[in-house]
PDB file of N, CA and C in Angstrom:
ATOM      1  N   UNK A   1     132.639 124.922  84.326  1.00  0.00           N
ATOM      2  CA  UNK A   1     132.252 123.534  84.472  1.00  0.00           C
ATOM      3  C   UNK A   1     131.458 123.391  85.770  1.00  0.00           C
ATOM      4  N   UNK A   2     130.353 122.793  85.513  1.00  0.00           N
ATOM      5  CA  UNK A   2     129.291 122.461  86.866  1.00  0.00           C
ATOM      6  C   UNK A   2     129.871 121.370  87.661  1.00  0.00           C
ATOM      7  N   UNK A   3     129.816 121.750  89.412  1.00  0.00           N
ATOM      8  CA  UNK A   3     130.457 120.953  90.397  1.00  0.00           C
ATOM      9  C   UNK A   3     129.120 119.358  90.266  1.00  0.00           C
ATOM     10  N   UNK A   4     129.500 118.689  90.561  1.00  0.00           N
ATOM     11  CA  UNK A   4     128.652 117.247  90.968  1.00  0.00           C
ATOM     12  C   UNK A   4     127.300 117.856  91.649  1.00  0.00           C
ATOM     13  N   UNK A   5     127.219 118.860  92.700  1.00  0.00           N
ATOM     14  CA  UNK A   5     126.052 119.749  93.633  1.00  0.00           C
ATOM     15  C   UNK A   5     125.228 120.271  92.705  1.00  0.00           C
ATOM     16  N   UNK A   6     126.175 120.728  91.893  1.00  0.00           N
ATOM     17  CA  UNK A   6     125.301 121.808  90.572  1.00  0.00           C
ATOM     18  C   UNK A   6     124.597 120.962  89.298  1.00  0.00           C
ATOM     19  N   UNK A   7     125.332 119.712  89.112  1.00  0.00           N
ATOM     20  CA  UNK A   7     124.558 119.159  87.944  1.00  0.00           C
ATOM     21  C   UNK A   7     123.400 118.180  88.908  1.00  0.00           C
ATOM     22  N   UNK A   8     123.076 117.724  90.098  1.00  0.00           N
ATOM     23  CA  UNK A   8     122.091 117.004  90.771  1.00  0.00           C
ATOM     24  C   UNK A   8     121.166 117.966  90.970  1.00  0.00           C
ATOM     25  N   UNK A   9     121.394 119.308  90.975  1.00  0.00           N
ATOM     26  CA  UNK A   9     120.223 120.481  91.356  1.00  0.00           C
ATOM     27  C   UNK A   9     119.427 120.975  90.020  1.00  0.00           C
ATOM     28  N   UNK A  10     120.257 120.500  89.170  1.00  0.00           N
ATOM     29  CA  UNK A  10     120.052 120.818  87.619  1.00  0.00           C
ATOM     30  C   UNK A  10     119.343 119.667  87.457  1.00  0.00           C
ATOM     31  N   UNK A  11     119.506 118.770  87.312  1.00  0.00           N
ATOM     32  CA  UNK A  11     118.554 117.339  87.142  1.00  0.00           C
ATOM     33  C   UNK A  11     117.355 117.585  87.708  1.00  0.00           C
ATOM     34  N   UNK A  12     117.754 117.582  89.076  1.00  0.00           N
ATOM     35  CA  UNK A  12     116.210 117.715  90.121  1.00  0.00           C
ATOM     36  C   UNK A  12     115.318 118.391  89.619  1.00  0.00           C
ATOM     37  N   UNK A  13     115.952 119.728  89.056  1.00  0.00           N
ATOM     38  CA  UNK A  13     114.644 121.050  88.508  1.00  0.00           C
ATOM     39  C   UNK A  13     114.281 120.482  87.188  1.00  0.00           C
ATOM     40  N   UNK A  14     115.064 120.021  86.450  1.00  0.00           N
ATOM     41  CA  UNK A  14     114.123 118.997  85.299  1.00  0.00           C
ATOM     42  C   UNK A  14     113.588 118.066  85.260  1.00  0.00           C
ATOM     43  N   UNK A  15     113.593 117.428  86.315  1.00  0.00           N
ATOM     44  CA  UNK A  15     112.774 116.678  86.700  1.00  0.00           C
ATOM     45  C   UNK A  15     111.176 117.177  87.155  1.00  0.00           C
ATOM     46  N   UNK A  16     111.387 117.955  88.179  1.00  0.00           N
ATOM     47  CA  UNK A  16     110.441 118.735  88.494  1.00  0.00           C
ATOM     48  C   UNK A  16     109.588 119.385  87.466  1.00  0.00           C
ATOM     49  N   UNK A  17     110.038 119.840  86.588  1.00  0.00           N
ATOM     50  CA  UNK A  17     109.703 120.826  85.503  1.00  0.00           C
ATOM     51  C   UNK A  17     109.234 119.818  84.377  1.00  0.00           C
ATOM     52  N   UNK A  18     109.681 118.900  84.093  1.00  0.00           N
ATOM     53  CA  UNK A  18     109.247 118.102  83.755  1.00  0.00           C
ATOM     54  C   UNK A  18     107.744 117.250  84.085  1.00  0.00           C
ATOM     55  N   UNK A  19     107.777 116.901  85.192  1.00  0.00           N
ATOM     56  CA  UNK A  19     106.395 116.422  86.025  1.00  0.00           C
ATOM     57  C   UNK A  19     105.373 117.647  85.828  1.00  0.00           C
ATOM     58  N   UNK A  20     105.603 118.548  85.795  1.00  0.00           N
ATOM     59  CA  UNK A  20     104.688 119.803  85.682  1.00  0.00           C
ATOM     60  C   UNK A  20     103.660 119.727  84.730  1.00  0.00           C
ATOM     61  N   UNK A  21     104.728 119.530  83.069  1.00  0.00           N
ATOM     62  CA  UNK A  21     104.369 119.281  81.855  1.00  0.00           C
ATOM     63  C   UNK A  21     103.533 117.969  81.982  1.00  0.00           C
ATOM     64  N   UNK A  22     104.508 116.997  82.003  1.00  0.00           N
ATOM     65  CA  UNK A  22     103.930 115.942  81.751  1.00  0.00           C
ATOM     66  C   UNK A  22     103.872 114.427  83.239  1.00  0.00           C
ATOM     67  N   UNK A  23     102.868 114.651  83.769  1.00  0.00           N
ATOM     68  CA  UNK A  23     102.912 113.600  84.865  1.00  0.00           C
ATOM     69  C   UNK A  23     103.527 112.079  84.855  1.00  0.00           C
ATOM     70  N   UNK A  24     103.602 111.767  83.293  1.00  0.00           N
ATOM     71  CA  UNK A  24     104.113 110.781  83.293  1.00  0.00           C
ATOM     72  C   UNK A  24     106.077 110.797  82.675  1.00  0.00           C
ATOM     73  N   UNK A  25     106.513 111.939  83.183  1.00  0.00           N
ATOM     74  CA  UNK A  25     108.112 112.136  82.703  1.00  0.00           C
ATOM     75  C   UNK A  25     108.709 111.125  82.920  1.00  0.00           C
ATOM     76  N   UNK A  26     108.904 110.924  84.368  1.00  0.00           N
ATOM     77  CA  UNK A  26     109.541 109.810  84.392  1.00  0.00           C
ATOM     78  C   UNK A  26     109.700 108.387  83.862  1.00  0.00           C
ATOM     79  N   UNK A  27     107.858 108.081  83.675  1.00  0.00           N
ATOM     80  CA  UNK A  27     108.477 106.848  82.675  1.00  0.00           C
ATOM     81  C   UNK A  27     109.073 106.918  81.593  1.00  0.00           C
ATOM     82  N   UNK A  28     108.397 108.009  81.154  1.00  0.00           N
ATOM     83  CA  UNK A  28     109.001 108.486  79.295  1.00  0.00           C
ATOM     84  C   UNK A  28     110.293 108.463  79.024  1.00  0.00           C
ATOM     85  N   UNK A  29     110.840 109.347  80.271  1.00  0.00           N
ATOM     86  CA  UNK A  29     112.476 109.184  80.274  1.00  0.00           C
ATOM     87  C   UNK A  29     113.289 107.630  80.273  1.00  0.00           C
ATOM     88  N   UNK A  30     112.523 106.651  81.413  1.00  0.00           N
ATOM     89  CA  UNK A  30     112.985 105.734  80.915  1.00  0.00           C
ATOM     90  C   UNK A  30     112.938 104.746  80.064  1.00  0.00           C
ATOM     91  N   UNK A  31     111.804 104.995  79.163  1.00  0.00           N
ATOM     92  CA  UNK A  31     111.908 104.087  78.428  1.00  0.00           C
ATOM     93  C   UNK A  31     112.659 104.203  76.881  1.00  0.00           C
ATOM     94  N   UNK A  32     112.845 103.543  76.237  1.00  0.00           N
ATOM     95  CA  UNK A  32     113.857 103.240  74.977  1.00  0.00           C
ATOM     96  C   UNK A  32     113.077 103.855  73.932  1.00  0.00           C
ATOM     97  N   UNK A  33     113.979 103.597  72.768  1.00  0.00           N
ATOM     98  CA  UNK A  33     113.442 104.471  71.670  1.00  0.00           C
ATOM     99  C   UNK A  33     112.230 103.333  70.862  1.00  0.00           C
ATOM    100  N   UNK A  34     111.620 102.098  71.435  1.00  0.00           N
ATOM    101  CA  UNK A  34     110.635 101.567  71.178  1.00  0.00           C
ATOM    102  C   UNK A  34     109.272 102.065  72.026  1.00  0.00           C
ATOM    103  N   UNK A  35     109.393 101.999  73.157  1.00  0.00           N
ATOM    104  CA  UNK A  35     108.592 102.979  74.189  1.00  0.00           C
ATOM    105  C   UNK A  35     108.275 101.952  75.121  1.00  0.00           C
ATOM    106  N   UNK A  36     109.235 100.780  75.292  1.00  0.00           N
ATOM    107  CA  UNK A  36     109.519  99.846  76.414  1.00  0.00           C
ATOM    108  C   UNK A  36     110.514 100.333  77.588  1.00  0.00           C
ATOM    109  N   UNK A  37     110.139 100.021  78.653  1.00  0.00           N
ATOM    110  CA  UNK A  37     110.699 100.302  79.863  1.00  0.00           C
ATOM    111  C   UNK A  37     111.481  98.843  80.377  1.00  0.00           C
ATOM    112  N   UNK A  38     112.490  98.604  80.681  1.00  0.00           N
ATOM    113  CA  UNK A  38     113.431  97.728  81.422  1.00  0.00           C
ATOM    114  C   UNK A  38     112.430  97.105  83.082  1.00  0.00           C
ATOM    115  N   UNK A  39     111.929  96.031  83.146  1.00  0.00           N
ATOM    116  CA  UNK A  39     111.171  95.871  84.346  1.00  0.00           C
ATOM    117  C   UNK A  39     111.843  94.688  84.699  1.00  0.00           C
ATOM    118  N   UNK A  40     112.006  94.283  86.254  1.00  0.00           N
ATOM    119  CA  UNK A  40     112.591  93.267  86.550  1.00  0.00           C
ATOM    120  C   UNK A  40     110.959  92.315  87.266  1.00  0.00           C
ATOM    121  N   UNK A  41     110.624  91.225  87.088  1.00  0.00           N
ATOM    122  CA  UNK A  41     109.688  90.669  87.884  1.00  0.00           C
ATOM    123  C   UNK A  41     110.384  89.871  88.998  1.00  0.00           C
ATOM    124  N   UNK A  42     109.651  89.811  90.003  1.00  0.00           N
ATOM    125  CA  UNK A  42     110.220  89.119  91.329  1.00  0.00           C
ATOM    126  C   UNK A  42     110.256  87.623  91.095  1.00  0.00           C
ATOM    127  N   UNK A  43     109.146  86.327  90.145  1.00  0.00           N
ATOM    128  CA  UNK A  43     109.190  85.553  90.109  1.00  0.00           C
ATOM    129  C   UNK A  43     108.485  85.074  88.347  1.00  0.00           C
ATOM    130  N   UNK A  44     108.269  83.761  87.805  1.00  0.00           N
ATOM    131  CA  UNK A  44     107.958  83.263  86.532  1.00  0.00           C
ATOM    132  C   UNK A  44     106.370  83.499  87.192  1.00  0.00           C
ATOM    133  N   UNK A  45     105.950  83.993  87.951  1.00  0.00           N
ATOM    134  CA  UNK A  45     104.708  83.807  88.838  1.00  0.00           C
ATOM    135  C   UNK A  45     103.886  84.721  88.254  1.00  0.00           C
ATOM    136  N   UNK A  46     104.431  85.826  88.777  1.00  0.00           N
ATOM    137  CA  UNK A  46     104.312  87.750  88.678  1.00  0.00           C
ATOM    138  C   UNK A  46     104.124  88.204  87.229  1.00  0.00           C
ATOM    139  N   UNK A  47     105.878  87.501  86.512  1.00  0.00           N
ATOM    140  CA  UNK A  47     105.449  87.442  85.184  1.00  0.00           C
ATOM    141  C   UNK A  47     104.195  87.148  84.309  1.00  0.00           C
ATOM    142  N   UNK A  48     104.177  85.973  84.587  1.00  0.00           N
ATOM    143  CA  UNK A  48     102.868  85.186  84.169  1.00  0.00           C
ATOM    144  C   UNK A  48     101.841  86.200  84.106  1.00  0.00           C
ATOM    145  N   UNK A  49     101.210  86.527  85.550  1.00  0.00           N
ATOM    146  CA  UNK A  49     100.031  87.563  85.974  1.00  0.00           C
ATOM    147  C   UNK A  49     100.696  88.758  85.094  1.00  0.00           C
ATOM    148  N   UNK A  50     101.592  89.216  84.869  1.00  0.00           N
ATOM    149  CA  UNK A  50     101.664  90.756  83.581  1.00  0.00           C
ATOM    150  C   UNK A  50     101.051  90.043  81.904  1.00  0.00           C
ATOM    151  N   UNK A  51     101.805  88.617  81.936  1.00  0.00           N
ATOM    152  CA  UNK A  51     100.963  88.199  80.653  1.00  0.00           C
ATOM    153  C   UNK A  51      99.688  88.030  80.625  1.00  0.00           C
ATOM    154  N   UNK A  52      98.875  87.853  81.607  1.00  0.00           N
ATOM    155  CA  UNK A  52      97.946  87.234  81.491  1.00  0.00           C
ATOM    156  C   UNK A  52      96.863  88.218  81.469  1.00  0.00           C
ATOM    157  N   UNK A  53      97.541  89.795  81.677  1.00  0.00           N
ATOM    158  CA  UNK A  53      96.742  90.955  82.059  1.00  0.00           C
ATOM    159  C   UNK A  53      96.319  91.264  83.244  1.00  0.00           C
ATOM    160  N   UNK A  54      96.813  90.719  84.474  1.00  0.00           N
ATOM    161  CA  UNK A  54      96.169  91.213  85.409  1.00  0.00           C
ATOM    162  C   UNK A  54      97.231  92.359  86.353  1.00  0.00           C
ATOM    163  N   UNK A  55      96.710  92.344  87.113  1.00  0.00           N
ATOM    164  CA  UNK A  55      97.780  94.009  88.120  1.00  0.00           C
ATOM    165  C   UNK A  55      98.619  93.294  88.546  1.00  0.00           C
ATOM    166  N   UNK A  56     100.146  93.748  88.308  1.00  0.00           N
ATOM    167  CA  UNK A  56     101.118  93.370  89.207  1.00  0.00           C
ATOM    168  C   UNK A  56     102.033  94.472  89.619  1.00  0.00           C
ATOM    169  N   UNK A  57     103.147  94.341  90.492  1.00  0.00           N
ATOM    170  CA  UNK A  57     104.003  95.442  90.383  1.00  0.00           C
ATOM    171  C   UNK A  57     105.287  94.348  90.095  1.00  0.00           C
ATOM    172  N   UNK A  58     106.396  95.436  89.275  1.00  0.00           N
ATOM    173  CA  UNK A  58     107.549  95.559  88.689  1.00  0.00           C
ATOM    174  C   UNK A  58     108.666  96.266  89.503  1.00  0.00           C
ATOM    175  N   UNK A  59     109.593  96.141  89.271  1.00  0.00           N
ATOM    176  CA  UNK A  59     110.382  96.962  89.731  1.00  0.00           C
ATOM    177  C   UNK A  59     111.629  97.550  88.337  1.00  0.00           C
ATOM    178  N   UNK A  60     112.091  98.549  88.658  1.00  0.00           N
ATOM    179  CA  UNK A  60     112.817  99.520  87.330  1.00  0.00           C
ATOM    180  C   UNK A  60     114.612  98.587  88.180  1.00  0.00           C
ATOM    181  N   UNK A  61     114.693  98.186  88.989  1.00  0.00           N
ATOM    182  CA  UNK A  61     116.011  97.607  90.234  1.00  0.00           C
ATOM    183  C   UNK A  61     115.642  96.227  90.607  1.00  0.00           C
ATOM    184  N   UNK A  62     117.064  95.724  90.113  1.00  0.00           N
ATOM    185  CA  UNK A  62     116.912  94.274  90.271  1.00  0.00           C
ATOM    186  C   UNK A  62     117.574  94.214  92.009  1.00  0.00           C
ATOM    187  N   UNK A  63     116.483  93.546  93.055  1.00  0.00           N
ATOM    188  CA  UNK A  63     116.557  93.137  93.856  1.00  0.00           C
ATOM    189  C   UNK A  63     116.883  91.780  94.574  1.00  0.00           C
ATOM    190  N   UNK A  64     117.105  90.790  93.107  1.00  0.00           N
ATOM    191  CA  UNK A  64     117.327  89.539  93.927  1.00  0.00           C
ATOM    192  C   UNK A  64     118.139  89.121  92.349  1.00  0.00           C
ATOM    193  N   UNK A  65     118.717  87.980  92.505  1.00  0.00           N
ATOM    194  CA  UNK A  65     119.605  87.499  91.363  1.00  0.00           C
ATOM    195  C   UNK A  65     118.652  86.608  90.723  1.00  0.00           C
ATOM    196  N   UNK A  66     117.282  86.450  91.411  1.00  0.00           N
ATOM    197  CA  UNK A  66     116.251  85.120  90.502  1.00  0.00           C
ATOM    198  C   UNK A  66     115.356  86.346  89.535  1.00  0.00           C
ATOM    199  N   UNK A  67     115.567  87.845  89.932  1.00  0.00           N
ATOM    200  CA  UNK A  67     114.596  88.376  88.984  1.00  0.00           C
ATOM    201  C   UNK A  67     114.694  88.461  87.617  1.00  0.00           C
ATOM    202  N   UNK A  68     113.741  88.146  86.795  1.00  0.00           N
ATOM    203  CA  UNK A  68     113.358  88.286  85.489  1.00  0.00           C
ATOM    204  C   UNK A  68     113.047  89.961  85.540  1.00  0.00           C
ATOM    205  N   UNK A  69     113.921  89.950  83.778  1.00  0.00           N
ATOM    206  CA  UNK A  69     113.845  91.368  83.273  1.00  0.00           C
ATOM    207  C   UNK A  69     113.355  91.212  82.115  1.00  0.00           C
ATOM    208  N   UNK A  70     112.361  91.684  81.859  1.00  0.00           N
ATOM    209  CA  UNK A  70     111.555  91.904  80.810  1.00  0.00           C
ATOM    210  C   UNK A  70     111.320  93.478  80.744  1.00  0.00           C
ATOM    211  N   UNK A  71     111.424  93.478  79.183  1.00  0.00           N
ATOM    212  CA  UNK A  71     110.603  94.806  78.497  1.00  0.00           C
ATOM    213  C   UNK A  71     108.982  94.785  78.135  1.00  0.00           C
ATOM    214  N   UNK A  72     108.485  96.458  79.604  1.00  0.00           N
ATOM    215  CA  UNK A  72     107.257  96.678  79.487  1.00  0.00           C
ATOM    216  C   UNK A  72     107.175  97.566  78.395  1.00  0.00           C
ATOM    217  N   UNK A  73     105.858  97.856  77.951  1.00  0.00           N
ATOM    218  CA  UNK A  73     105.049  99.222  77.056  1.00  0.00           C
ATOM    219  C   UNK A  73     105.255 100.106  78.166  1.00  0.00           C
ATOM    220  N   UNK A  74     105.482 101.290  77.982  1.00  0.00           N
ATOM    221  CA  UNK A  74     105.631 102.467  78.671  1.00  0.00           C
ATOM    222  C   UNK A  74     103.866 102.605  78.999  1.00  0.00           C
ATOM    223  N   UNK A  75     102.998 102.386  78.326  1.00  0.00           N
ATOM    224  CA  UNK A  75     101.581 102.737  78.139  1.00  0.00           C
ATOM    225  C   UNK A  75     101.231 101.291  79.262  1.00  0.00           C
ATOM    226  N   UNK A  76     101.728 100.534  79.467  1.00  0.00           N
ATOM    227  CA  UNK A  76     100.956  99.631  80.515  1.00  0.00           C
ATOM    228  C   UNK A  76     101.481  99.996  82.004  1.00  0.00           C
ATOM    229  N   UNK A  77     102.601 100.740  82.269  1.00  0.00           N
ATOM    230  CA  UNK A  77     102.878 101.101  83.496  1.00  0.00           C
ATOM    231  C   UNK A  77     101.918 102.667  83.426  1.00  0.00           C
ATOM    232  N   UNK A  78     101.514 102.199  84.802  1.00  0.00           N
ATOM    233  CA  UNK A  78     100.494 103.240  85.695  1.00  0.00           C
ATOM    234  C   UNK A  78     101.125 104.333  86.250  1.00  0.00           C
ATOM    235  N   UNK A  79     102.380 104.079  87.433  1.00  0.00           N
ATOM    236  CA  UNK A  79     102.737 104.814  88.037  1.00  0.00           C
ATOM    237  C   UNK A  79     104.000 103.942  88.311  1.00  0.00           C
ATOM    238  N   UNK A  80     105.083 105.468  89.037  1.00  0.00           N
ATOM    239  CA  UNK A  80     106.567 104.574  89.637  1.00  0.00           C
ATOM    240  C   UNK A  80     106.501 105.420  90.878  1.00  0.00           C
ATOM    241  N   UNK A  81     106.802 104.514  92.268  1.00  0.00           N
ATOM    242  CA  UNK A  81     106.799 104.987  92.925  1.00  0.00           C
ATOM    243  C   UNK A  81     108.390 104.621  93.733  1.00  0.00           C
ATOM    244  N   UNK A  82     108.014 104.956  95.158  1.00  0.00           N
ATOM    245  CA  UNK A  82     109.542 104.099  95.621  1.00  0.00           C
ATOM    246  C   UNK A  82     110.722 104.987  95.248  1.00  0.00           C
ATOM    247  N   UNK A  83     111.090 106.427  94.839  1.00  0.00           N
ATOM    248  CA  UNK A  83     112.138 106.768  94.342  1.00  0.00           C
ATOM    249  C   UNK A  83     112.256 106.451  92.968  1.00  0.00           C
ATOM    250  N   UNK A  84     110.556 106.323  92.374  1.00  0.00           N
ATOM    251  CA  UNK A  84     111.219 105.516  90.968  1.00  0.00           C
ATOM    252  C   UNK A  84     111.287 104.377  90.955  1.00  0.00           C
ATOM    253  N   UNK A  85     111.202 103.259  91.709  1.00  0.00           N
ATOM    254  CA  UNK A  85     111.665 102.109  91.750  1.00  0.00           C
ATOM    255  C   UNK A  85     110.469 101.181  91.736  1.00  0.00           C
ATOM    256  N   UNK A  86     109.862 101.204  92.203  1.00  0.00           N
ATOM    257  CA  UNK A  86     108.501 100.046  91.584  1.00  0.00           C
ATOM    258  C   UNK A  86     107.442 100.647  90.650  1.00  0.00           C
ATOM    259  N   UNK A  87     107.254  99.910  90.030  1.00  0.00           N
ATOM    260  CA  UNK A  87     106.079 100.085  88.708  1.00  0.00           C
ATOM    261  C   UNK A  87     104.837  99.146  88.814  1.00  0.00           C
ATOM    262  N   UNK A  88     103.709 100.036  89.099  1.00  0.00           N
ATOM    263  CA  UNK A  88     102.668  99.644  89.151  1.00  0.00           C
ATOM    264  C   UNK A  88     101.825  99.543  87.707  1.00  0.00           C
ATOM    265  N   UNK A  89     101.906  98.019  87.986  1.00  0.00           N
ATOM    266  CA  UNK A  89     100.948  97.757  86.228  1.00  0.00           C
ATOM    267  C   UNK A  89     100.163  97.480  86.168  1.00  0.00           C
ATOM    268  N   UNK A  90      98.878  98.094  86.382  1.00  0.00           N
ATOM    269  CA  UNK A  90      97.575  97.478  86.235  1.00  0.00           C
ATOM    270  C   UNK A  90      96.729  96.677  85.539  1.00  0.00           C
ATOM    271  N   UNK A  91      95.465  96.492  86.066  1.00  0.00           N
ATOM    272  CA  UNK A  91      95.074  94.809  85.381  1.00  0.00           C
ATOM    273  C   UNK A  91      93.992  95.572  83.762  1.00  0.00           C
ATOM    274  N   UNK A  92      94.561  94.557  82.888  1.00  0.00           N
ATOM    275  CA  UNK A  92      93.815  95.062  81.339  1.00  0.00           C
ATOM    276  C   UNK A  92      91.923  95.198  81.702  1.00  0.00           C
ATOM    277  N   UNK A  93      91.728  95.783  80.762  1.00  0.00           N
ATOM    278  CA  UNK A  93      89.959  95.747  80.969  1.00  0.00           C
ATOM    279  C   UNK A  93      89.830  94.558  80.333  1.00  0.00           C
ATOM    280  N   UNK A  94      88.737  94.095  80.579  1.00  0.00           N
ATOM    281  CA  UNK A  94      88.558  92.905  79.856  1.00  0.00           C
ATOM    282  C   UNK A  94      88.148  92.450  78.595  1.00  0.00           C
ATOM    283  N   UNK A  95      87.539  93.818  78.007  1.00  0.00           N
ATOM    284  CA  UNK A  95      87.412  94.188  76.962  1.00  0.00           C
ATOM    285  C   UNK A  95      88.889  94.100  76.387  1.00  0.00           C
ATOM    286  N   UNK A  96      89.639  94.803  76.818  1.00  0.00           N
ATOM    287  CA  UNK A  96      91.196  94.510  75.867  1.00  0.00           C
ATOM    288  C   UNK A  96      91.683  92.806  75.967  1.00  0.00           C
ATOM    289  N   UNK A  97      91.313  92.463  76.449  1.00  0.00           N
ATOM    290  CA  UNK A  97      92.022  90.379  77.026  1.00  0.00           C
ATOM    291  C   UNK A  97      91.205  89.753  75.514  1.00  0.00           C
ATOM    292  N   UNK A  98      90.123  89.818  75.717  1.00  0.00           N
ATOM    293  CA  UNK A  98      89.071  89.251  74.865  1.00  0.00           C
ATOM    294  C   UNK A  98      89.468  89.302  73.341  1.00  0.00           C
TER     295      UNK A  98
END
């Protein structure tokens, strides 16, 4: 049986090994078997600007008790940075809005 040391060193290298393959592992991993990711927005504000198509960031960690959690497309988050913890969603082309 693997100690707690041994299964976090085991994660880490699949993680790693993972990113190798595919740069975007981490979101993949978190998102659901629809291919939505769990995002918390900071305000009805932020939200808004993800509906409306333009760049906002998300976070995967609810930081305040007013944040809204909404489910993103795995395909509209850009990058997670932060330990993982914020999600950068960039703004639609405008060609896609239209």
């Amino acid at each position: 049986m693997e100690t707690i040391t041994e299964l976090f060193k085991r994660l880490e290298k699949e993680r790693e090994e993972g990113l190798k393959v595919n740069p975007r592992y981490d979101i993949d991993k978190l998102a659901d078997e629809n291919g939505e990711v769990p995002i918390y927005f900071h305000s009805n504000i932020e939200y808004q600007m993800y509906l409306d198509g333009k760049s906002v960031i998300g976070s995967t960690e609810r930081f305040l008790h007013s944040d809204l959690l909404r489910n993103v497309q795995k395909d509209r988050i850009e990058k997670l940075t932060d330990g993982r913890t914020l999600a950068h969603i960039p703004a639609l082309s405008t060609t896609a809005i239209d």
